[in-house]
Protein backbone atom coordinates (compact mmCIF):
# COMPACT_ATOMS: atom_id res chain seq x y z
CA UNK A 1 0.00 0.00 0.00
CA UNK A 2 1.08 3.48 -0.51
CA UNK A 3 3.60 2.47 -3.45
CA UNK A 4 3.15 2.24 -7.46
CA UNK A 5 5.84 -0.27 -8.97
CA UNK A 6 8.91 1.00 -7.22
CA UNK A 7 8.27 4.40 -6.28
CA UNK A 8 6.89 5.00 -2.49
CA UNK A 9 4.01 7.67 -3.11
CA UNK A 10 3.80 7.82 0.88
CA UNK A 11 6.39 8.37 3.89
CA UNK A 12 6.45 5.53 5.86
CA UNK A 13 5.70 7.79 9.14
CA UNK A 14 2.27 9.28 7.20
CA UNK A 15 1.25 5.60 5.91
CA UNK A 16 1.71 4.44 9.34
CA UNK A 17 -0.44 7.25 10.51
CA UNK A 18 -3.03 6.99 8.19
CA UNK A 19 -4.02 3.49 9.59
CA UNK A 20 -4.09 4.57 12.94
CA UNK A 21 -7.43 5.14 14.12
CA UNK A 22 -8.30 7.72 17.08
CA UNK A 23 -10.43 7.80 19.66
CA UNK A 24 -13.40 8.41 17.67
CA UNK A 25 -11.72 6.27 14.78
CA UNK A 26 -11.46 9.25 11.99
CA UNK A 27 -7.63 10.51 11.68
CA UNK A 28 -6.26 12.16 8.47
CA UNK A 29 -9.73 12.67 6.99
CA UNK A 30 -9.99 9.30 6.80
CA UNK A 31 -12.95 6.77 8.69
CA UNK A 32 -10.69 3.68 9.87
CA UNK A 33 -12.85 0.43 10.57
CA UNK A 34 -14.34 -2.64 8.84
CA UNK A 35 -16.32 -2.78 5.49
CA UNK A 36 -18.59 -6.04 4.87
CA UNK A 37 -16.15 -7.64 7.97
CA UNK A 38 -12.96 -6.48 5.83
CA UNK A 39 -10.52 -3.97 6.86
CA UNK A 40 -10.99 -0.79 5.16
CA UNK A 41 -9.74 2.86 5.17
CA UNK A 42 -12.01 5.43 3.64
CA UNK A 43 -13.10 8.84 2.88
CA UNK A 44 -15.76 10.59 0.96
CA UNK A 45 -16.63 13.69 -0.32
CA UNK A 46 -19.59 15.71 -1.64
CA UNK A 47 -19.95 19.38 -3.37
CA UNK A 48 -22.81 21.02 -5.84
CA UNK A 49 -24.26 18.35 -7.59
CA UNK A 50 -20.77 16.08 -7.13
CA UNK A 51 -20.29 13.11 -5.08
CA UNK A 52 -16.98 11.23 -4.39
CA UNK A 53 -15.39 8.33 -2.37
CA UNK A 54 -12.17 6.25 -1.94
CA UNK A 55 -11.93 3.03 -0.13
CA UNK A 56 -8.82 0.91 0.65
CA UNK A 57 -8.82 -2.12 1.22
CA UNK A 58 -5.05 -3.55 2.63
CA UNK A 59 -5.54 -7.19 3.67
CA UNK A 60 -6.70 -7.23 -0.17
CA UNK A 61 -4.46 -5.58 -2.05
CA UNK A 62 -6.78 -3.15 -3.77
CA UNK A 63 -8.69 0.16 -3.69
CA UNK A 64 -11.55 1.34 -5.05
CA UNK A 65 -12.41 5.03 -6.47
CA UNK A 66 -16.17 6.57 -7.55
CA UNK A 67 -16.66 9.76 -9.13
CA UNK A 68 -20.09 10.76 -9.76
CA UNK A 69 -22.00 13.50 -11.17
CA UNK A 70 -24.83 13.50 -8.24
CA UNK A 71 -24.77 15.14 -5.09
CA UNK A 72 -25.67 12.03 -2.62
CA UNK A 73 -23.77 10.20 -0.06
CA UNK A 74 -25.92 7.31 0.10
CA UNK A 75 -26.27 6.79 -3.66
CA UNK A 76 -22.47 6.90 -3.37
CA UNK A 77 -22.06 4.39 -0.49
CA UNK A 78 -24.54 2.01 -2.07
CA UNK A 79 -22.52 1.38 -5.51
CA UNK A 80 -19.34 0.89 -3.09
CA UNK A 81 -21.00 -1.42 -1.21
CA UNK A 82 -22.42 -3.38 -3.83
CA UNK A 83 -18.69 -3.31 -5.55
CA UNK A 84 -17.00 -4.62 -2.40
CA UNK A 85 -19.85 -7.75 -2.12
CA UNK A 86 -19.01 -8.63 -6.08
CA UNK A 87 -14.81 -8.16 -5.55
CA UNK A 88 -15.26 -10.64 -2.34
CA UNK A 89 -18.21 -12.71 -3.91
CA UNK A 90 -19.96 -11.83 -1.18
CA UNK A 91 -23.89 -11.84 -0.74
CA UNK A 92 -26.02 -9.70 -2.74
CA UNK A 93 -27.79 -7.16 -0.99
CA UNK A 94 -31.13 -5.42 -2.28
CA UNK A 95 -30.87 -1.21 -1.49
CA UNK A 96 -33.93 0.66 -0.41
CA UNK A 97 -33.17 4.41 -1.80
CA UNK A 98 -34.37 5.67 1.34
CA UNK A 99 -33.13 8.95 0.26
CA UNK A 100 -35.29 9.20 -2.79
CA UNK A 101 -38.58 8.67 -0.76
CA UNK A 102 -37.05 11.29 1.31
CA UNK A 103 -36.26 14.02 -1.14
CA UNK A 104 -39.81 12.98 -2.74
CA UNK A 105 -41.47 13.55 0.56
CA UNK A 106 -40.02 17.00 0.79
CA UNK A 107 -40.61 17.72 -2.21
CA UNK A 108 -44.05 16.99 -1.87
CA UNK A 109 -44.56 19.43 1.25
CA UNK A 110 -42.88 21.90 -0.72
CA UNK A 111 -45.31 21.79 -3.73
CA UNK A 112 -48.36 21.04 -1.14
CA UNK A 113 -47.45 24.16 0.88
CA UNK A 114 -46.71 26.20 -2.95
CA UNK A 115 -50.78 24.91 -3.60
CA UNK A 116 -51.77 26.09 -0.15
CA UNK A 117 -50.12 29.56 0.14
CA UNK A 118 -51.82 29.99 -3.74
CA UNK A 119 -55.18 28.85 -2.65
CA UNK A 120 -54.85 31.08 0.30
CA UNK A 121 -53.66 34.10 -1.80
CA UNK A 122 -56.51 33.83 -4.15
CA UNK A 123 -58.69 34.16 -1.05
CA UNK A 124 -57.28 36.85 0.55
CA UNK A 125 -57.54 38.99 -3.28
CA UNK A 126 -61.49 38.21 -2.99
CA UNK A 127 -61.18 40.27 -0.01
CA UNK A 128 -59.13 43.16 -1.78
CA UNK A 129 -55.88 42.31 -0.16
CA UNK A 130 -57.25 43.92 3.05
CA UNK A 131 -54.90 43.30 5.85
CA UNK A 132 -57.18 43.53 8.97
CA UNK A 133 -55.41 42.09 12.23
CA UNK A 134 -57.60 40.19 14.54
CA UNK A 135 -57.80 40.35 18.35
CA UNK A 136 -58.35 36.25 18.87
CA UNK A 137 -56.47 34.54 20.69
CA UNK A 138 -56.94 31.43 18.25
CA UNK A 139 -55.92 33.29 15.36
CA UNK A 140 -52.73 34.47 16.89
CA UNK A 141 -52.07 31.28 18.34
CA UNK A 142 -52.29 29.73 14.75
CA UNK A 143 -49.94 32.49 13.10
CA UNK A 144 -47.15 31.45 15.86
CA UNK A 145 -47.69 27.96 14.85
CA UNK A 146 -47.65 28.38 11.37
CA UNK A 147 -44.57 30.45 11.42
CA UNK A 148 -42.55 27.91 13.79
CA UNK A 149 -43.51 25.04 11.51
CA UNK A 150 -42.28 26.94 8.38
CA UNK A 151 -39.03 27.88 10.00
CA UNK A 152 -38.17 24.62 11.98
CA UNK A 153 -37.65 23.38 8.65
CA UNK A 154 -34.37 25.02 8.26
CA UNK A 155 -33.48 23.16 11.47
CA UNK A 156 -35.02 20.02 11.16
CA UNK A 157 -33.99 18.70 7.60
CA UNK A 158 -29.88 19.77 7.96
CA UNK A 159 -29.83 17.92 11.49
CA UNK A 160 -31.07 14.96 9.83
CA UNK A 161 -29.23 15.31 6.66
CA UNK A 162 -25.66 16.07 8.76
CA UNK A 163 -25.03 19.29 7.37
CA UNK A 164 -24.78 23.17 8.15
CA UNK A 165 -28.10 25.07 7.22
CA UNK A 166 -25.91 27.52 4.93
CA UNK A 167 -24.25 24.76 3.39
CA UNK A 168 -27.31 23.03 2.30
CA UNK A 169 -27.56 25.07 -0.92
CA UNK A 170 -23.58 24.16 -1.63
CA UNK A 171 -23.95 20.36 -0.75
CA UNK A 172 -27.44 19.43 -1.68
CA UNK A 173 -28.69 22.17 -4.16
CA UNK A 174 -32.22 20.96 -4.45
CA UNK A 175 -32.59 20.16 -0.85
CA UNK A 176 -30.88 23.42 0.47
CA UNK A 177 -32.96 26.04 -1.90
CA UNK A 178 -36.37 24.32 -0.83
CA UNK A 179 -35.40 24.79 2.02
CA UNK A 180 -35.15 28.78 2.53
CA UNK A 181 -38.20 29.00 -0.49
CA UNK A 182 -39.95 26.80 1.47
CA UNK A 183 -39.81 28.70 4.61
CA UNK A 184 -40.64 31.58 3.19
CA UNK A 185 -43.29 30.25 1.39
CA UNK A 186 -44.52 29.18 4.61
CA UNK A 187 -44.64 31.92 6.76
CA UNK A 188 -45.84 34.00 3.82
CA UNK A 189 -49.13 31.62 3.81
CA UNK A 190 -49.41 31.80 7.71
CA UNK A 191 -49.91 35.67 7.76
CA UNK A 192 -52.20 35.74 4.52
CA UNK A 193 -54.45 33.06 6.59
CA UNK A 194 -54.17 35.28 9.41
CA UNK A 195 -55.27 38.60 7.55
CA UNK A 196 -58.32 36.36 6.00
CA UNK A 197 -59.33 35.37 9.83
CA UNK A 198 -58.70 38.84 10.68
CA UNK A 199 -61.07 39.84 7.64
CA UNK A 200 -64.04 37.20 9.32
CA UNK A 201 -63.96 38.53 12.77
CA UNK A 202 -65.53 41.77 13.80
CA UNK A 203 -63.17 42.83 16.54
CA UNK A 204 -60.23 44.24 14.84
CA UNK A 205 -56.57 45.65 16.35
CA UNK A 206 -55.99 48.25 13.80
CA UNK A 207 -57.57 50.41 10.75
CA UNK A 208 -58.61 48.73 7.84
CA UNK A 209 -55.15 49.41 5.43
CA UNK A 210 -55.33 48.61 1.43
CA UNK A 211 -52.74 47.44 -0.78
């Protein structure tokens, strides 16, 4: 390992290195452990719409590199999975794209919210765009709500997707700009639905104001 015919490509010192695991087993940029029960040193990578990974494997003599043109880690770690079974003949395993149900799922709140603010906005123009703020309690309980649901977006999806919110648009493009639209979007439709209750109830907190 770490040589090319004759040549050394590595100091013996850094190869050494490389293979030693820390505490939390990740030294060098690499992830040090096992792979399918065989010893394997690792690293991947992922940028705007680019995904990358490198596996070595010592105890069999052989490495394996994937560039790709798509911006997911476990699309990524699925074809070098699936590579590793077939070099070691080991069992086939069947993948669940998880990740596709899950970028279809937000994808589907996004467009379902999109419908919602739109249906909303329509309403609020057969009222002349009047904003009118209410006085109940209910009504300004539900613009809090809808406001923290649009916004704990932006919190909720990068914890669960491992990544900064303001690198979301860098790393995962279609994720990260849904994201910040969506909130938007979101609290957008809470205060329209909030100006149409206000428009319904006869107690009212200020003037009457056109657009």
């Amino acid at each position: 390992m770490g040589k090319t015919e004759n040549d050394s490509l590595l100091a013996e010192n850094t190869l050494k290195q490389m293979q030693t695991p820390f505490s939390n087993r990740y030294g060098m940029g690499f992830s040090i452990g096992d792979w399918n029960g065989l010893h394997s040193i690792r690293h991947s990578g992922l940028t705007r719409n680019y995904s990358s990974a490198i596996n070595i494997l010592p105890n069999q003599n052989c490495g394996i590199v994937i560039l790709t043109n798509i911006n997911s880690f476990y699309a990524v770690r699925n074809i070098m999975d699936g590579l590793i079974i077939r070099l070691n003949k080991q069992e086939k395993v069947a993948y669940i794209p998880y990740e596709m149900y899950f970028r279809y799922a937000i994808l589907g709140l996004f467009l379902w919210s999109f419908i919602e603010f739109l249906f909303r906005l329509n309403k609020w123009r057969k009222q002349k765009f009047v904003f009118r703020y209410s006085k109940d309690k209910e009504d300004i309980f539900w613009l809090f709500i809808s406001i923290f649901l649009a916004l704990s977006w932006l919190f909720v999806i990068p914890y669960f997707a491992e990544l900064p919110l303001l690198s979301m648009p860098t790393l995962q493009p279609d994720l990260g700009y849904a994201l910040f639209i969506g909130a938007i979007i979101g609290t957008l439709s809470g205060f329209v639905q909030y100006f149409i209750k206000g428009n319904t109830n006869k107690e009212i907190l200020r003037p009457t104001l056109y657009l």
